[in-house]
Structure formats: structure tokens, C-alpha cells
C-alpha atoms as a PDB file:
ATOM      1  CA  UNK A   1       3.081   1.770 -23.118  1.00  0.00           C
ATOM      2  CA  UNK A   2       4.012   0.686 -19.616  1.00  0.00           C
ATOM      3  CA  UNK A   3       2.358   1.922 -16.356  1.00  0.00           C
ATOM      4  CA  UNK A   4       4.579   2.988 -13.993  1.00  0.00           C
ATOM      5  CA  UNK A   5       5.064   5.302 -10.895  1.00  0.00           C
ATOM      6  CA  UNK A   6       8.609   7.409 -10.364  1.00  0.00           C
ATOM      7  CA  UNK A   7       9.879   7.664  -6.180  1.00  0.00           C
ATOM      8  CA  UNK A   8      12.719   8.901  -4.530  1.00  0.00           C
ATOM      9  CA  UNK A   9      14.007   9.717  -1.218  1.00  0.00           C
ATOM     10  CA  UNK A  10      15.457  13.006  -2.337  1.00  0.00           C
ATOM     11  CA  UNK A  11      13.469  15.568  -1.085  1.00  0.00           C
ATOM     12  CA  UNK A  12      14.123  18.462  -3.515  1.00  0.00           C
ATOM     13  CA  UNK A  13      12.472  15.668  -5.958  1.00  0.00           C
ATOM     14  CA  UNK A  14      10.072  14.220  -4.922  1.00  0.00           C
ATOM     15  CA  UNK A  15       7.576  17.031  -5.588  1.00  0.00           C
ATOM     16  CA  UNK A  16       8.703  16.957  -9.330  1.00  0.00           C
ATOM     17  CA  UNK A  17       6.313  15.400 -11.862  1.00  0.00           C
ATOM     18  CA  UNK A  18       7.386  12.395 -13.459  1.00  0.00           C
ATOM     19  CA  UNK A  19       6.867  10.458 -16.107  1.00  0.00           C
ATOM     20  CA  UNK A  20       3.955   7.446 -15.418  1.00  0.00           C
ATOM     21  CA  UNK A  21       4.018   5.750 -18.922  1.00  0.00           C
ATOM     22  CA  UNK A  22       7.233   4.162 -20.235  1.00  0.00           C
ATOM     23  CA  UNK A  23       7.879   3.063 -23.520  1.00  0.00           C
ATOM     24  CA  UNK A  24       9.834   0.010 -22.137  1.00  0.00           C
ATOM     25  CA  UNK A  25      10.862  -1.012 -18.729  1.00  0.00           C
ATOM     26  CA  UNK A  26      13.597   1.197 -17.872  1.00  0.00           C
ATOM     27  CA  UNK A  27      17.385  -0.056 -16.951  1.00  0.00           C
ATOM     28  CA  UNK A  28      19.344  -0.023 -13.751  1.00  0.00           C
ATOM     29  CA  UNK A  29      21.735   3.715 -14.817  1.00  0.00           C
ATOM     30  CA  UNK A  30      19.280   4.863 -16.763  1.00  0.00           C
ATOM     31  CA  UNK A  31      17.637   8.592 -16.975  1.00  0.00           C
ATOM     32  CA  UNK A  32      14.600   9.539 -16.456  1.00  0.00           C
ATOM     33  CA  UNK A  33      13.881  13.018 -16.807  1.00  0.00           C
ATOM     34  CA  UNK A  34      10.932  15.290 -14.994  1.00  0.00           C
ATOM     35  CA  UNK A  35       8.635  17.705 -16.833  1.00  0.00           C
ATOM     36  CA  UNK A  36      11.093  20.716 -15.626  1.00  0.00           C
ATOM     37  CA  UNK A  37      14.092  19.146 -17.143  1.00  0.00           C
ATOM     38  CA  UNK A  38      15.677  17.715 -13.850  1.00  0.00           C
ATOM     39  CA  UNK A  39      17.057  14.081 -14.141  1.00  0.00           C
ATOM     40  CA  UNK A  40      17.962  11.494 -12.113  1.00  0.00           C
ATOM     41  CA  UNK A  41      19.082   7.927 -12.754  1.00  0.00           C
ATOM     42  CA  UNK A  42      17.319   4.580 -12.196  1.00  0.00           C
ATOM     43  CA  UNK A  43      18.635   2.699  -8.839  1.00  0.00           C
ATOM     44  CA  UNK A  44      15.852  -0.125  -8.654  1.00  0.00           C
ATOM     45  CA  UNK A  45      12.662  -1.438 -10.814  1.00  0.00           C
ATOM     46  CA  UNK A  46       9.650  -3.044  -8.860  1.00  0.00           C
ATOM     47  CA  UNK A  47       7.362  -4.823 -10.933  1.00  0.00           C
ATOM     48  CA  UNK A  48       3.636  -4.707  -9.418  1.00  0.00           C
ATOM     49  CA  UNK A  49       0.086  -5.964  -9.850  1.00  0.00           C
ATOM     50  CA  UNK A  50      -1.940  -2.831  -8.400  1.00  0.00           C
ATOM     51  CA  UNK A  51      -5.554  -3.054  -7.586  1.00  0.00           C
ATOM     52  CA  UNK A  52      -7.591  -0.655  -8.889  1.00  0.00           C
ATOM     53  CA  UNK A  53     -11.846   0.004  -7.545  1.00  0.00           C
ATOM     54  CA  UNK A  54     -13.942   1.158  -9.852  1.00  0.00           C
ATOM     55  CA  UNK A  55     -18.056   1.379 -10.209  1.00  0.00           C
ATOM     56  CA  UNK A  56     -19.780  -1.255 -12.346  1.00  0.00           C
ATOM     57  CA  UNK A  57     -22.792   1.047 -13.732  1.00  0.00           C
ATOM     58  CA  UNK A  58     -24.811  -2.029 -14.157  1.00  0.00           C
ATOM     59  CA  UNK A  59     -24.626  -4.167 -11.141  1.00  0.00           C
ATOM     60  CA  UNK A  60     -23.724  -0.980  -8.934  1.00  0.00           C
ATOM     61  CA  UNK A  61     -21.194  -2.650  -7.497  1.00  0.00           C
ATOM     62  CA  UNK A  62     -17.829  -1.772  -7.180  1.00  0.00           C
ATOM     63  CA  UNK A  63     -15.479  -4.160  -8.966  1.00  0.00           C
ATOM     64  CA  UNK A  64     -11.480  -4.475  -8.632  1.00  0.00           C
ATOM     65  CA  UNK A  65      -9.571  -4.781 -11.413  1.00  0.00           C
ATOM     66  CA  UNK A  66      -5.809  -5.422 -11.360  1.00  0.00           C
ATOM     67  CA  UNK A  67      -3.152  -4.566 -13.713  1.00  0.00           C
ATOM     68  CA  UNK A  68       0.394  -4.396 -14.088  1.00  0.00           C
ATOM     69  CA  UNK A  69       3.129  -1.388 -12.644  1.00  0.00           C
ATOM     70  CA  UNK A  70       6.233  -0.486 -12.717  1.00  0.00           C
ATOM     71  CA  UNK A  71       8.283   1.361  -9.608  1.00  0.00           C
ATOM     72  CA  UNK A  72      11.243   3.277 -10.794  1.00  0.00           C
ATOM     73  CA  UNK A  73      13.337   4.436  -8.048  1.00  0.00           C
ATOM     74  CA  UNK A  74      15.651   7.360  -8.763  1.00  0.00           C
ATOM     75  CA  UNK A  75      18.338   8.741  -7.203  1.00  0.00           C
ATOM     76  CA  UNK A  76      21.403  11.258  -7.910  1.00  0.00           C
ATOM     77  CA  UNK A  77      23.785   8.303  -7.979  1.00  0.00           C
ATOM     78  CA  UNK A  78      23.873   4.827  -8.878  1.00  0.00           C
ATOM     79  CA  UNK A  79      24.069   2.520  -5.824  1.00  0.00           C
END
């Protein structure tokens, strides 16, 4: 599976849950559809190293691990 985040600029959207695994990266006209069955299509892909802290129990020391993302940016039409 693929990490990824879902944004928009759509603001009857963007308090929608959507999906943060993919299966592969999506494509540009693609659909991506949120939990309560609203869809929009994929305008733009951002690939992304994020940086993640966590606690190392044994050193107690926090560590930063970085690992691939995805951005999908959706919108009502394609642009």
C-alpha cells in the first residue's frame, strides 16, 4: 500500500475523510472517493519524503524517521 494524504481547496470537502492508503499511485482524472460516497477527481500528485518523530524506548531519545507520501489534490474538475 501507498501512504498518501487527500487536499483540496473546496471547502464543502475538505472536512470529508479521505482515503490515506492507495493501492497504486493514483492518475491525473482519476476518482477518489470519501467515506460518505462524495468524489472528486485527481488534479495533481506530489510525491514526498515526510519526517516522522518518534521515541526510541532504549536510548530515550527521540529519533526521525522518514518515509515516502503521496499528495493527491482533488478538485470538481480537471484543470
Amino acid at each position: 500500500m501507498i501512504k498518501g494524504k487527500c487536499k483540496t481547496n473546496l471547502d464543502n470537502y475538505k472536512h470529508l475523510k479521505w482515503p490515506e492508503e492507495f493501492v497504486v499511485v493514483p492518475m491525473l482524472g482519476d476518482t477518489v472517493q470519501a467515506e460518505t460516497k462524495e468524489c472528486l477527481k485527481v488534479v495533481g500528485i506530489t510525491h514526498v519524503m515526510e519526517e516522522n518523530k518518534y521515541r526510541d524506548v532504549d536510548s530515550k531519545r527521540d529519533e526521525k524517521i522518514k518515509y515516502p507520501l503521496i499528495i493527491v489534490e482533488l478538485s470538481k474538475h480537471l484543470i
